[in-house]
C-alpha atoms as a PDB file:
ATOM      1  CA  UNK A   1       0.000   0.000   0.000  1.00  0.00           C
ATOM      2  CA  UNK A   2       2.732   2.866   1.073  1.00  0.00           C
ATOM      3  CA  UNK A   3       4.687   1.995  -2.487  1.00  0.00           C
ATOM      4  CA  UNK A   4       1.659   2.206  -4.287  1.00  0.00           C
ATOM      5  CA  UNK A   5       0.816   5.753  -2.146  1.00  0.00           C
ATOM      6  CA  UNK A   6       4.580   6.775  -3.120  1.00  0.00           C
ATOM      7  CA  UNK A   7       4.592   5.795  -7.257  1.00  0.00           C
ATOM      8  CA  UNK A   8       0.890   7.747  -7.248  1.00  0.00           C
ATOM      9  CA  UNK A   9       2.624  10.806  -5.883  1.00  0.00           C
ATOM     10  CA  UNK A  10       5.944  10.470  -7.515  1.00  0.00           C
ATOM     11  CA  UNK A  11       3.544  10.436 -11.071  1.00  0.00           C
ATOM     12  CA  UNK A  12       1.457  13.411  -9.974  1.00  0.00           C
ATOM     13  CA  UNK A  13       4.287  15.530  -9.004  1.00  0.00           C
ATOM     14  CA  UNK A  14       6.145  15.071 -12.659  1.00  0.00           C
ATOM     15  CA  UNK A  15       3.203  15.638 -14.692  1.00  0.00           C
ATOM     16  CA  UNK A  16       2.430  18.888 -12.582  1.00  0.00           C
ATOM     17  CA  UNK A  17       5.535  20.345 -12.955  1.00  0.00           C
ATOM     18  CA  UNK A  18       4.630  20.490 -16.419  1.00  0.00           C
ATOM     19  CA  UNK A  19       1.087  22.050 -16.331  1.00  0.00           C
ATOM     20  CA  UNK A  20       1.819  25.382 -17.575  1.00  0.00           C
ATOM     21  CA  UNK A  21       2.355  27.608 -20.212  1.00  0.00           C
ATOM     22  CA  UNK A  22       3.469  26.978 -24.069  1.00  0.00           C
ATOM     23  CA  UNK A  23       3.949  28.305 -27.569  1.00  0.00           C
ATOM     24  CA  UNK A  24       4.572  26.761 -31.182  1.00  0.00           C
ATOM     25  CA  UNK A  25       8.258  27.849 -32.033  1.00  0.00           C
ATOM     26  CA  UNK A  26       7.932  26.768 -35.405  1.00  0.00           C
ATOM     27  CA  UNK A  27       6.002  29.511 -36.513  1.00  0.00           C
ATOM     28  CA  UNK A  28       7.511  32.291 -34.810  1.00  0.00           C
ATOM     29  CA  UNK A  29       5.309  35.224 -36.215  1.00  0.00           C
ATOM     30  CA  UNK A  30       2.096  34.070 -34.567  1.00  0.00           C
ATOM     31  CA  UNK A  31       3.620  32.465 -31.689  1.00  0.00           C
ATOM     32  CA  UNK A  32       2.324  33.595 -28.084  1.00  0.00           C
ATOM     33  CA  UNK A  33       2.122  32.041 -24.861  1.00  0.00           C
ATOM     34  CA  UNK A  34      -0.528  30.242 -24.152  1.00  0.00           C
ATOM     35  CA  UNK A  35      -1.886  28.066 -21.053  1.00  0.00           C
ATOM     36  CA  UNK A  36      -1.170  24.319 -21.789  1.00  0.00           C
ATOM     37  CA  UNK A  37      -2.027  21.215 -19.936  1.00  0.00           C
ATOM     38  CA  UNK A  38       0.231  18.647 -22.046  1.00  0.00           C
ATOM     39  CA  UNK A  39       1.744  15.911 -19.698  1.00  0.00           C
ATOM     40  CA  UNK A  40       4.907  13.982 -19.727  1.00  0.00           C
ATOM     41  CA  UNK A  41       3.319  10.764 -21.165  1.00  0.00           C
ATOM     42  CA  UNK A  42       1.533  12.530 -23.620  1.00  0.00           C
ATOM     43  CA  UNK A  43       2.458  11.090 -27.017  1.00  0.00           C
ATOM     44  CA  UNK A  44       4.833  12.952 -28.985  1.00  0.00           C
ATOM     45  CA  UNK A  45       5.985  14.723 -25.971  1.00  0.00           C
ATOM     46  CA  UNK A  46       9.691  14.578 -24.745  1.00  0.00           C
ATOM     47  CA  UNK A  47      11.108  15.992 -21.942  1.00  0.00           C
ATOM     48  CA  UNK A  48      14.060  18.636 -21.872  1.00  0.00           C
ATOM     49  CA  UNK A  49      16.585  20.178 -20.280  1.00  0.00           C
ATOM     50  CA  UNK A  50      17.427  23.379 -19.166  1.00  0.00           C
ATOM     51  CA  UNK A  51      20.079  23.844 -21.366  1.00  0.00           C
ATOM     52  CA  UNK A  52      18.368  23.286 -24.264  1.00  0.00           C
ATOM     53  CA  UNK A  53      15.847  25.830 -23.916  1.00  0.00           C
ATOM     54  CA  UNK A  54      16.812  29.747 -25.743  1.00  0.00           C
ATOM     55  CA  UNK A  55      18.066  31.234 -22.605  1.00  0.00           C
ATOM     56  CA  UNK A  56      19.540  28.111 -21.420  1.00  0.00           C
ATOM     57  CA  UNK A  57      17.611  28.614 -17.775  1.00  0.00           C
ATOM     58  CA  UNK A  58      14.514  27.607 -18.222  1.00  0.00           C
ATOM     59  CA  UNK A  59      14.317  24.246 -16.355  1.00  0.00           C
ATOM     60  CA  UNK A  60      13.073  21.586 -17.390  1.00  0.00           C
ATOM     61  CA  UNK A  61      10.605  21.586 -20.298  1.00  0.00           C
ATOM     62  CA  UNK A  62       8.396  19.329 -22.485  1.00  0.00           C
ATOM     63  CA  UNK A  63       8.515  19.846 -26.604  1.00  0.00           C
ATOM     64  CA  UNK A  64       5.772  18.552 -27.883  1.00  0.00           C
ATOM     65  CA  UNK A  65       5.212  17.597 -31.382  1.00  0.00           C
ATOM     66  CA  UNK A  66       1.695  18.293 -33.200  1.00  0.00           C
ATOM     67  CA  UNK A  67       0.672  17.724 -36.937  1.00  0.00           C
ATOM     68  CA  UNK A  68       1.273  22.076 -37.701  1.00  0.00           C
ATOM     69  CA  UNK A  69       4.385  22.239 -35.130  1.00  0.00           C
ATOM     70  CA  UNK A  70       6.325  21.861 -32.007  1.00  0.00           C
ATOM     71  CA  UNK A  71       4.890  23.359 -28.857  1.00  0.00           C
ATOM     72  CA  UNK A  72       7.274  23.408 -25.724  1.00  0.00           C
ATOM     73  CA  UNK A  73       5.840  23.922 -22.820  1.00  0.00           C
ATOM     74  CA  UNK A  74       7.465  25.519 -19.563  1.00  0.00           C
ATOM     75  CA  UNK A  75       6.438  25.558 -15.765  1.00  0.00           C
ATOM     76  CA  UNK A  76       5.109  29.257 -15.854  1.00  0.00           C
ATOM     77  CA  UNK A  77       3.791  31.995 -17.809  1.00  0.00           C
ATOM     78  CA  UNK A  78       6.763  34.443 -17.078  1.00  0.00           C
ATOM     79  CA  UNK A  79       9.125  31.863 -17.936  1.00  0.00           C
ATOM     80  CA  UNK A  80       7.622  30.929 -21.186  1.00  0.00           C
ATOM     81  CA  UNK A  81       7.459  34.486 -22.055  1.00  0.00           C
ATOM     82  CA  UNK A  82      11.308  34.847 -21.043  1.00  0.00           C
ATOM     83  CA  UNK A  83      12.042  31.950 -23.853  1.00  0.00           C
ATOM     84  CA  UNK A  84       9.614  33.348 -26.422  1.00  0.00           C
ATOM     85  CA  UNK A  85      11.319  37.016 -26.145  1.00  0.00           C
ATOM     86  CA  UNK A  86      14.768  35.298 -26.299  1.00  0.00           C
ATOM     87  CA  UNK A  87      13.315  33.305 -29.240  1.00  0.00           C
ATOM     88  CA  UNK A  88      12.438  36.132 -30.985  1.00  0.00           C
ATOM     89  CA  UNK A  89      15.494  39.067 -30.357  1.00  0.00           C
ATOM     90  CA  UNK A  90      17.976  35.930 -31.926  1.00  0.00           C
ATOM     91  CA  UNK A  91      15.980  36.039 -34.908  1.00  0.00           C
ATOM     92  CA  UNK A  92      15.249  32.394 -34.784  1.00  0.00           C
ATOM     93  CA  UNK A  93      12.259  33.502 -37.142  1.00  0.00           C
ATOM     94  CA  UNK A  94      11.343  31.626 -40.161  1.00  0.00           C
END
């Protein structure tokens, strides 16, 4: 019973760190943040690291493929902002 307690908490605390805020870098010009509720196990979703995100300082974040894109998705709305501004003054625009 107490492992089964622990694994249900352990899975509930990964995919919440997730719930947050996301926007489709692929097409920079219309990209925005918006509120997201992708999980870890979702398919076509793959977790990241820190470094790999535009300011390298993001923490960890999902990328999420979709038929029209990538979303990736980060813990809060200021951080997601943060990458999408970084995004955007590098000119990583299409």
């Amino acid at each position: 019973m107490k492992r089964s307690i622990f694994i249900f908490i352990a899975l509930t605390a990964s995919s919440s760190a997730f719930a947050g805020w996301g926007f489709d870098w692929t097409n920079p010009k219309q990209a925005r943040c918006i509120e997201s509720s992708m999980k870890p196990e979702t398919q076509g979703c793959v977790q990241r690291e820190s470094g790999d995100s535009f300011t390298g300082d993001s923490g960890p974040f999902l990328a999420c493929k979709r038929e029209s894109g990538e979303v990736l998705q980060f813990c809060s709305k200021e951080v997601c902002q943060a990458q999408l501004e970084a995004m955007l003054a590098n000119g990583d625009e299409e």
